[in-house]
PDB file of N, CA and C in Angstrom:
ATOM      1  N   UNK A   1      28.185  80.145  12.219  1.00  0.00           N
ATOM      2  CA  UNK A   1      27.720  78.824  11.844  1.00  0.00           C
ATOM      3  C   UNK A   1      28.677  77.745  12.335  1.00  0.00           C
ATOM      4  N   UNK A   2      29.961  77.793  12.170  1.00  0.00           N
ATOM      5  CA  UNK A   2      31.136  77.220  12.942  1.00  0.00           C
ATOM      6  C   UNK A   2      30.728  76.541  14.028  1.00  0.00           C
ATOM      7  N   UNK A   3      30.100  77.493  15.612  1.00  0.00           N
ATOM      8  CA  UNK A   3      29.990  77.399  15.999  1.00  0.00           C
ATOM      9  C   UNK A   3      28.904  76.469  16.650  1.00  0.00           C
ATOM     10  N   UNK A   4      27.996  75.474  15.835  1.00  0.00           N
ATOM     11  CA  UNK A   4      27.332  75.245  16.098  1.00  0.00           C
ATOM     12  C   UNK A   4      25.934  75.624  16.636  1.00  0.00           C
ATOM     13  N   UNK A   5      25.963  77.179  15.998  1.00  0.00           N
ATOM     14  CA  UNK A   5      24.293  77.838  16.544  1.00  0.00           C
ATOM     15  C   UNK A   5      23.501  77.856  15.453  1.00  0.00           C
ATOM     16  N   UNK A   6      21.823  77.806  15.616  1.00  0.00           N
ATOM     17  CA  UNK A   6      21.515  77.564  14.694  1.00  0.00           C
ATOM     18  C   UNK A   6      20.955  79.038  14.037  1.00  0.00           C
ATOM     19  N   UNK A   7      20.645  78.829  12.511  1.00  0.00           N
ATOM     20  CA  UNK A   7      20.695  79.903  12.164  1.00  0.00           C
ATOM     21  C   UNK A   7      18.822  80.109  11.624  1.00  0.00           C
ATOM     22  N   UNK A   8      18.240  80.814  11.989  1.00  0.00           N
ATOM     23  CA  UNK A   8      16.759  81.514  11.276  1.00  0.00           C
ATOM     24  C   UNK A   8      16.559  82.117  10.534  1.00  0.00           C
ATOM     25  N   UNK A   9      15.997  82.133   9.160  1.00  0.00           N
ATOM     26  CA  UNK A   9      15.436  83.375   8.584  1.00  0.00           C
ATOM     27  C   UNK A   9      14.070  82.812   8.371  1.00  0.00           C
ATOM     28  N   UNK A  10      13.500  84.423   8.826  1.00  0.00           N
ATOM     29  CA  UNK A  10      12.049  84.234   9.596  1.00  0.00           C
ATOM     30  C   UNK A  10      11.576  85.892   9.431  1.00  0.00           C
ATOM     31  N   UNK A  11      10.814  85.678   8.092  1.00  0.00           N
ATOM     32  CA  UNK A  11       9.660  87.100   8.103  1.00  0.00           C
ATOM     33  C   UNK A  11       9.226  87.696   9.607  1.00  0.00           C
ATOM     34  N   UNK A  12       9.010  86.847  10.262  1.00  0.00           N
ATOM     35  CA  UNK A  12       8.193  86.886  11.757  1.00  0.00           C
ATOM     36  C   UNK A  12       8.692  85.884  12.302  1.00  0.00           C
ATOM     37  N   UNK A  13       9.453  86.096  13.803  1.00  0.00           N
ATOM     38  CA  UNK A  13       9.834  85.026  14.420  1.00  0.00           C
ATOM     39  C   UNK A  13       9.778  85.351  15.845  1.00  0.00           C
ATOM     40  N   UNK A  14       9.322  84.624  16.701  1.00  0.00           N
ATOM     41  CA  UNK A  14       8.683  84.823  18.375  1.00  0.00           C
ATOM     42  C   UNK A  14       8.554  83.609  18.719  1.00  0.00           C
ATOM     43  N   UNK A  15       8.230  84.147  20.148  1.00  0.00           N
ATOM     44  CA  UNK A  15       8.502  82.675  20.903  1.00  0.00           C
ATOM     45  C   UNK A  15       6.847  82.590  21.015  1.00  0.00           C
ATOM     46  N   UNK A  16       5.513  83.183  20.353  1.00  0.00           N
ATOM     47  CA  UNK A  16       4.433  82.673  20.031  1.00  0.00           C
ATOM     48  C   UNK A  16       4.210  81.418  19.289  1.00  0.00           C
ATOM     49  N   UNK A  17       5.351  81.400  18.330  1.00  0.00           N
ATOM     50  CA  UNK A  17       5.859  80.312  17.427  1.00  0.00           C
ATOM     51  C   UNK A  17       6.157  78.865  18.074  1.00  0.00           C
ATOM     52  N   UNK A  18       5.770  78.870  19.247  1.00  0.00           N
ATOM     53  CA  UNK A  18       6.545  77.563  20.535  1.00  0.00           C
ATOM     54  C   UNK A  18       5.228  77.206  20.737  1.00  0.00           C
ATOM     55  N   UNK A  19       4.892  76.247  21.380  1.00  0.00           N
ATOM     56  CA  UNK A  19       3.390  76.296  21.915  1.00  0.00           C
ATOM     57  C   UNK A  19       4.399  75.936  23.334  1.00  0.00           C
ATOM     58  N   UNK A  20       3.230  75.762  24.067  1.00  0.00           N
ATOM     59  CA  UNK A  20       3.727  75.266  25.249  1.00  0.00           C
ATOM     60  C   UNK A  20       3.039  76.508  26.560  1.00  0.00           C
ATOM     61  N   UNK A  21       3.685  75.810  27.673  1.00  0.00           N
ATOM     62  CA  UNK A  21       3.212  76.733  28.889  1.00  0.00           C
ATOM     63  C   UNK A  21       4.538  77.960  29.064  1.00  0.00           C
ATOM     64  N   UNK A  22       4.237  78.868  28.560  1.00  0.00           N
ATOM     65  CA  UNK A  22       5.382  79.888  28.668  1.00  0.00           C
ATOM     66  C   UNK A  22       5.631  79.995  30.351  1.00  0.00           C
ATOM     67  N   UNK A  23       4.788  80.340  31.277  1.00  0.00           N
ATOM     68  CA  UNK A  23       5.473  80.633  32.504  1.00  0.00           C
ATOM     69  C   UNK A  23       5.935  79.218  33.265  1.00  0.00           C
ATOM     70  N   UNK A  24       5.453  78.003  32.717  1.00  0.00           N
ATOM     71  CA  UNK A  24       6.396  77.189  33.167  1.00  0.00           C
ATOM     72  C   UNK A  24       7.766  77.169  32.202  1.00  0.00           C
ATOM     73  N   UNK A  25       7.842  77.282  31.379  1.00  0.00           N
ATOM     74  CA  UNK A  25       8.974  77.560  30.818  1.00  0.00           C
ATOM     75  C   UNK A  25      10.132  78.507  31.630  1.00  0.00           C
ATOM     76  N   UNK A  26       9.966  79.561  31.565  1.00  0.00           N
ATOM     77  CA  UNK A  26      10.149  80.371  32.302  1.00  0.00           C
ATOM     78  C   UNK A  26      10.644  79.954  33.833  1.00  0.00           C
ATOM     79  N   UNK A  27      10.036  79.559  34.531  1.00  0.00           N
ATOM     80  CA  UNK A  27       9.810  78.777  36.265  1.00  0.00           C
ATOM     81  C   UNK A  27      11.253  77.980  35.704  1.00  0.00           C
ATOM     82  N   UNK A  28      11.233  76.771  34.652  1.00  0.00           N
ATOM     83  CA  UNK A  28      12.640  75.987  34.376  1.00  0.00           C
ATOM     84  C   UNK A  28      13.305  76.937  34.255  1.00  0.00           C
ATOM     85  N   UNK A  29      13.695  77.789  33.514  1.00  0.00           N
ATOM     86  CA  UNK A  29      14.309  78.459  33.032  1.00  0.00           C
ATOM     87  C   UNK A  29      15.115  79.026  34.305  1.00  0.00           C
ATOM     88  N   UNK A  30      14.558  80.122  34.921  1.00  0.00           N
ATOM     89  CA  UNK A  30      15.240  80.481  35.840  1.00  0.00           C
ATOM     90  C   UNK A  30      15.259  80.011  36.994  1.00  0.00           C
ATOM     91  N   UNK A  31      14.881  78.315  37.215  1.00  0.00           N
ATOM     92  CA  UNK A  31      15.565  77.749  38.491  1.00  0.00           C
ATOM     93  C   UNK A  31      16.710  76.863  37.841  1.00  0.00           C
ATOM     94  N   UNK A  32      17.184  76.685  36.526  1.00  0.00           N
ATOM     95  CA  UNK A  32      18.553  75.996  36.205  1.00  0.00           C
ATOM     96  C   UNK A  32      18.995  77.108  36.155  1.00  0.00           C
ATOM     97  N   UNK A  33      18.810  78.337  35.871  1.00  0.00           N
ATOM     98  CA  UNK A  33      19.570  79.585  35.416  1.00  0.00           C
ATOM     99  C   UNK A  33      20.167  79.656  37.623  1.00  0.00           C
ATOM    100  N   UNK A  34      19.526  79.836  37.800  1.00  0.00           N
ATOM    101  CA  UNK A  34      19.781  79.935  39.677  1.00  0.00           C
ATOM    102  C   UNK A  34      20.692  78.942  40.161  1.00  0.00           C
ATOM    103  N   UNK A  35      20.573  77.990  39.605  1.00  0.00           N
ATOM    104  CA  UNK A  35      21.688  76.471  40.227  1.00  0.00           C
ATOM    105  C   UNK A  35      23.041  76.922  39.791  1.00  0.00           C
ATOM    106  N   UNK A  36      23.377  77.659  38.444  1.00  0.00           N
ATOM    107  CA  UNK A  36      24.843  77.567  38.136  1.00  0.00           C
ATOM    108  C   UNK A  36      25.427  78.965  37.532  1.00  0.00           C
ATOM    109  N   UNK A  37      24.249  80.074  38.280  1.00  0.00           N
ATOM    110  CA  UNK A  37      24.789  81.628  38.150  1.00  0.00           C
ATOM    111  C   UNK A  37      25.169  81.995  39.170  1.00  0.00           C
ATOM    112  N   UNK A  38      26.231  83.056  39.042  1.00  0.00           N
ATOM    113  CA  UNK A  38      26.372  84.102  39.786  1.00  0.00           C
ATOM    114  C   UNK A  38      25.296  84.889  39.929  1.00  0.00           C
ATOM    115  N   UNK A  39      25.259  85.797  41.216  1.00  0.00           N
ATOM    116  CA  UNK A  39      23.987  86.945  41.205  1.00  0.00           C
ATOM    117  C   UNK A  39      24.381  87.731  39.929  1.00  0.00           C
ATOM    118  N   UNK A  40      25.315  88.089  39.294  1.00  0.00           N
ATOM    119  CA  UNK A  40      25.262  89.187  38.026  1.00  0.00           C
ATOM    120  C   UNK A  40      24.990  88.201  36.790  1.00  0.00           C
ATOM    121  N   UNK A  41      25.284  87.183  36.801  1.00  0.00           N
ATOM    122  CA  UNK A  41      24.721  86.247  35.990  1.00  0.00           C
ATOM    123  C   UNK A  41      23.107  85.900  35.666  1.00  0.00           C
ATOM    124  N   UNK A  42      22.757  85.665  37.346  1.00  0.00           N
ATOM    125  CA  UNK A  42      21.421  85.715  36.859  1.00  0.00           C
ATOM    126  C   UNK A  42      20.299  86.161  36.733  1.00  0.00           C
ATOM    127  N   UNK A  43      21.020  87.909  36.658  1.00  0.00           N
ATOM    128  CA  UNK A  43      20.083  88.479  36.505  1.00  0.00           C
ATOM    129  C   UNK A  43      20.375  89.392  35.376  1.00  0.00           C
ATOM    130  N   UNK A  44      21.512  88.860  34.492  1.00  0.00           N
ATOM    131  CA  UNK A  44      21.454  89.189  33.025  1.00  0.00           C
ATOM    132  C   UNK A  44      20.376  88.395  32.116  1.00  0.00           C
ATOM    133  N   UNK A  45      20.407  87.305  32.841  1.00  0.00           N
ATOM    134  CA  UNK A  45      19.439  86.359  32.699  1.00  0.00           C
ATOM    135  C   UNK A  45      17.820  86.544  32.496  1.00  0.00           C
ATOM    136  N   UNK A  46      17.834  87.016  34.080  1.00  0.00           N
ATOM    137  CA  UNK A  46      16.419  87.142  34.211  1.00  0.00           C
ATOM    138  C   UNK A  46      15.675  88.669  33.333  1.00  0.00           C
ATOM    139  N   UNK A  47      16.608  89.469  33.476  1.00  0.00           N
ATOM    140  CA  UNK A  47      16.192  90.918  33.349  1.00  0.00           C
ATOM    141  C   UNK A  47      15.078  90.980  32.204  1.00  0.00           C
ATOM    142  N   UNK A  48      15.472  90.195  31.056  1.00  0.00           N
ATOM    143  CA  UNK A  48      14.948  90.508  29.475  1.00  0.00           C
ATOM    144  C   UNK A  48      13.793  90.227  29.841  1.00  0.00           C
ATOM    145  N   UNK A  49      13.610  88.547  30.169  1.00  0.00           N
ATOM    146  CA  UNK A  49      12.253  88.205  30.524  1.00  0.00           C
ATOM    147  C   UNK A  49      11.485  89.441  31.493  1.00  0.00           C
ATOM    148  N   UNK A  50      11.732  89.469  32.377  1.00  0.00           N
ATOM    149  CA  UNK A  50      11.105  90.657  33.181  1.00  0.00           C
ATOM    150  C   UNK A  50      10.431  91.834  32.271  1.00  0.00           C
ATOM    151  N   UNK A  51      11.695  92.552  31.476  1.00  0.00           N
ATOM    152  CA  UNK A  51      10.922  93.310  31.177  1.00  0.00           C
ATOM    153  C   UNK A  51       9.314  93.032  30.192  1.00  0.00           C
ATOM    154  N   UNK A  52       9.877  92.059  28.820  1.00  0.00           N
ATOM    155  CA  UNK A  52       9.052  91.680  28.400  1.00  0.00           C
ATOM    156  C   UNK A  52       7.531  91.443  29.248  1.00  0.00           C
ATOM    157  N   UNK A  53       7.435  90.396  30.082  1.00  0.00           N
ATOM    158  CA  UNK A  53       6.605  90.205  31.403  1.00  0.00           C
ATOM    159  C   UNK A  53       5.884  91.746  31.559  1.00  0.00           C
ATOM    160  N   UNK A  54       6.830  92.914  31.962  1.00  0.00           N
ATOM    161  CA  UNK A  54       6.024  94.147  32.066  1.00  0.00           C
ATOM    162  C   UNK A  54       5.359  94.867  30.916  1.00  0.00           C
ATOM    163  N   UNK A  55       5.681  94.274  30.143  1.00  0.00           N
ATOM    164  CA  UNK A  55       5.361  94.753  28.325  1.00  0.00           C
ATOM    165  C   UNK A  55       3.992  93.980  27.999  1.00  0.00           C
ATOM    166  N   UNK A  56       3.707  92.913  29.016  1.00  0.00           N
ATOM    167  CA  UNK A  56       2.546  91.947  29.004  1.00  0.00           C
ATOM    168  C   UNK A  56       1.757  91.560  29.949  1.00  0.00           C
ATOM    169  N   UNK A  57       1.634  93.163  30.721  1.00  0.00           N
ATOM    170  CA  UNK A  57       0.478  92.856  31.536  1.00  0.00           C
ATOM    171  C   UNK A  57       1.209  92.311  32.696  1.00  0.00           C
ATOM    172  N   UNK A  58       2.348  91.459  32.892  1.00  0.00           N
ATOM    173  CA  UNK A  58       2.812  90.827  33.985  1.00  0.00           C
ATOM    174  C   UNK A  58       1.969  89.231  34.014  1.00  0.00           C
ATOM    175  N   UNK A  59       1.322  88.840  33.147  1.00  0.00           N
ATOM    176  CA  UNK A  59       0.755  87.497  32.924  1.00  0.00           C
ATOM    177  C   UNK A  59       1.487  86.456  33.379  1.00  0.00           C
ATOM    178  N   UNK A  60       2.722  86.571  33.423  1.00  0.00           N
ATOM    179  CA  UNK A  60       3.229  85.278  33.548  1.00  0.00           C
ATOM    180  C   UNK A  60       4.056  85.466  34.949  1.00  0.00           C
ATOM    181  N   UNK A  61       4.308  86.736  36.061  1.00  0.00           N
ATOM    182  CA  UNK A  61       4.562  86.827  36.717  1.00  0.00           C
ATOM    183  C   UNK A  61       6.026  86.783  37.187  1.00  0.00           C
ATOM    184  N   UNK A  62       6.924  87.095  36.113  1.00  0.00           N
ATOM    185  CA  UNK A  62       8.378  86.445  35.926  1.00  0.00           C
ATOM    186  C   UNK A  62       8.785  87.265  37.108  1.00  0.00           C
ATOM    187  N   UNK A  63       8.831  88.590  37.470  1.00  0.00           N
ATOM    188  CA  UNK A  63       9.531  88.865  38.718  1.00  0.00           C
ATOM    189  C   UNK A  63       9.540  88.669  39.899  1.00  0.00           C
ATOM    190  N   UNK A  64       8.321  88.131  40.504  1.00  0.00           N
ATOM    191  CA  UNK A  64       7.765  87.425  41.841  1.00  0.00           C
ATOM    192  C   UNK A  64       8.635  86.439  40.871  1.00  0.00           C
ATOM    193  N   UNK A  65       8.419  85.388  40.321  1.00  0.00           N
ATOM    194  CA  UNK A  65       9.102  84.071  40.201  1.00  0.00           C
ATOM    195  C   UNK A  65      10.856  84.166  40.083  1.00  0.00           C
ATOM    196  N   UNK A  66      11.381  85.316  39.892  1.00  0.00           N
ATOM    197  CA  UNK A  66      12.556  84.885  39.759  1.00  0.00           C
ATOM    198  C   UNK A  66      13.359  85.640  41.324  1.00  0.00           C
ATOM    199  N   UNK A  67      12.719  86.628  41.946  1.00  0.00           N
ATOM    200  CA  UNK A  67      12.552  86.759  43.190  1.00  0.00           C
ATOM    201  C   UNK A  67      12.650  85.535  43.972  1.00  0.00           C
ATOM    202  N   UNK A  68      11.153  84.813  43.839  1.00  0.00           N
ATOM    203  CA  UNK A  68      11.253  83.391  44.830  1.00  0.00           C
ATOM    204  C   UNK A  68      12.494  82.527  44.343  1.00  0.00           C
ATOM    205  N   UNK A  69      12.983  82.446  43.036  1.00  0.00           N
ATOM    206  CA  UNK A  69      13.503  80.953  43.125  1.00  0.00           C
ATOM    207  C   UNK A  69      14.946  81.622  43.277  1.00  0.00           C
ATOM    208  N   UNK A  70      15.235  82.951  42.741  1.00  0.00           N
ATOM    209  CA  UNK A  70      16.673  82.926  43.260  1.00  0.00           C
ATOM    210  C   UNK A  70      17.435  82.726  44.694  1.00  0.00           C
ATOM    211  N   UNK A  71      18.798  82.576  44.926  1.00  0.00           N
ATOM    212  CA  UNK A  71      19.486  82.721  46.214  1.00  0.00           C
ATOM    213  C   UNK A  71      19.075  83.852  46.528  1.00  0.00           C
ATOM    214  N   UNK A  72      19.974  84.043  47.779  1.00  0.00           N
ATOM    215  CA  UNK A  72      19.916  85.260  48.396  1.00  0.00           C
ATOM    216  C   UNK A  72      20.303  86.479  48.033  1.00  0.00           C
ATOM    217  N   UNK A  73      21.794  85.955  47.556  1.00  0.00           N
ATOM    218  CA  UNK A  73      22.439  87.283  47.017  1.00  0.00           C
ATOM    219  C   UNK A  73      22.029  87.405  45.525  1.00  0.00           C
ATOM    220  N   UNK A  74      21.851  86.084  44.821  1.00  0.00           N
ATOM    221  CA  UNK A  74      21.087  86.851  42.952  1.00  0.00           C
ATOM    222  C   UNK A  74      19.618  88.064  43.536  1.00  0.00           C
ATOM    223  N   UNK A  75      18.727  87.675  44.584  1.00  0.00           N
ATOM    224  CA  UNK A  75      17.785  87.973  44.828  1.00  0.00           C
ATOM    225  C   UNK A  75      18.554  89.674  45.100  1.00  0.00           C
ATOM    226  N   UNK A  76      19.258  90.378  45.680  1.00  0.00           N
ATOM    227  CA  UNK A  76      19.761  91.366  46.096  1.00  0.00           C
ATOM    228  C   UNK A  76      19.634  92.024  44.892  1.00  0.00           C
ATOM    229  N   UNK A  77      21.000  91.159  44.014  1.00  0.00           N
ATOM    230  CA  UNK A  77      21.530  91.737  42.701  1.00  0.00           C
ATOM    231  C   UNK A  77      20.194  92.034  41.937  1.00  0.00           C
ATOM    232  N   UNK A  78      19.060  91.436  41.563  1.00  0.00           N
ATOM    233  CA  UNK A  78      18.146  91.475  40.461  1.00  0.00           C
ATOM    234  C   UNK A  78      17.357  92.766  41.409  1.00  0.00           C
ATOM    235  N   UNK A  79      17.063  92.851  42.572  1.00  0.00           N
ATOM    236  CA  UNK A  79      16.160  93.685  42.893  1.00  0.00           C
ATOM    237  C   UNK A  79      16.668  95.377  42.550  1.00  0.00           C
ATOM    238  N   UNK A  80      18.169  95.146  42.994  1.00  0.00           N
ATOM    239  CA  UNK A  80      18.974  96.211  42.993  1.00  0.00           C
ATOM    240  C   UNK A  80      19.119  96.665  41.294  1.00  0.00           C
ATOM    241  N   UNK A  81      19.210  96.001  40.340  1.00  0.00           N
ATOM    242  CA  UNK A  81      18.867  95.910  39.091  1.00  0.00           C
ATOM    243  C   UNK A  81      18.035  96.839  38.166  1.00  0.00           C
ATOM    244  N   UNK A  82      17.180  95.779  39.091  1.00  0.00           N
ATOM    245  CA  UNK A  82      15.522  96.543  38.182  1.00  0.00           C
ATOM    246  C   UNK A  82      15.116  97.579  38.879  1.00  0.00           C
ATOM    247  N   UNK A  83      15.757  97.711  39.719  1.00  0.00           N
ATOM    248  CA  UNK A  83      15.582  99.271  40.133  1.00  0.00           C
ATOM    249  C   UNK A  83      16.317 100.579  39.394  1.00  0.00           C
ATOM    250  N   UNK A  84      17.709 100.384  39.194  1.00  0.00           N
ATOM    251  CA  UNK A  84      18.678 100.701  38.823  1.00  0.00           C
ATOM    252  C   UNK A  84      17.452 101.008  37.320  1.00  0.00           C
ATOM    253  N   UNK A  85      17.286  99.762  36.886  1.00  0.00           N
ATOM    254  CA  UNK A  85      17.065 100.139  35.209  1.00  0.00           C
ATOM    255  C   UNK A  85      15.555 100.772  35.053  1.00  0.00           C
ATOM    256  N   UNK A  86      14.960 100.749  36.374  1.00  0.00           N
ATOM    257  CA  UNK A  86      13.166 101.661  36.442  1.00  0.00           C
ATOM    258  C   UNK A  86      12.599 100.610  35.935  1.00  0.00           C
ATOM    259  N   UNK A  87      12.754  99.129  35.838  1.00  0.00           N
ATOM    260  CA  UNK A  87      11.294  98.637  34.991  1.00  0.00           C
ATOM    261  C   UNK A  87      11.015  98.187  35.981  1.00  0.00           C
ATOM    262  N   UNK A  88       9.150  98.259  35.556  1.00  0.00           N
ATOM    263  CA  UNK A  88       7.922  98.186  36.271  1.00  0.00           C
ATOM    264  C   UNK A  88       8.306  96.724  36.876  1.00  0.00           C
ATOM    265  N   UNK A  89       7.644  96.027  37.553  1.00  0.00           N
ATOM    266  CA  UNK A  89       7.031  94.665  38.184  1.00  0.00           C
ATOM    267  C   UNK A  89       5.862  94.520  38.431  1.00  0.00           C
ATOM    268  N   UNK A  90       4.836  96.106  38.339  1.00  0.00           N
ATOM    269  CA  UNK A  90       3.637  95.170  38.899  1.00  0.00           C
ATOM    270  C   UNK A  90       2.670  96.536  38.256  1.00  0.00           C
TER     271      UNK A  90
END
């Protein structure tokens, strides 16, 4: 609490709870996440979303999107990644 984070208690708590356009969310998300990561950075980043994404049909398309918007070398690191860890993309 110190720290300034905030704290939830929540019977049920998700990011259903947000309204909004989740894969533009997402699209922001990991093109500020891309401006000021390292490749192992941002694809600690990206990974969660991804999998989730494969947990959902792939609806929102997070691995093509974080593919396109990363550099070159995050683009290496994340592919090399999600390989490494077997989750799906498509």
């Amino acid at each position: 609490m110190e720290d300034g984070h905030e704290i939830v208690f929540a019977d049920e708590y998700g990011t259903w709870m947000i309204t909004g356009d989740e894969k533009r969310f997402v699209n922001c998300y990991l093109t500020s996440l891309s401006m000021i990561s390292s490749p192992e950075e941002y694809t600690v980043g990206a990974i969660p979303l991804i999998k989730r994404d494969s947990y959902e049909s792939f609806s929102k398309k997070v691995y093509s999107t974080a593919i396109k918007i990363g550099n070159k070398d995050q683009k290496i690191h994340l592919k090399k990644e999600v390989e490494k860890q077997k989750i799906r993309t498509k």
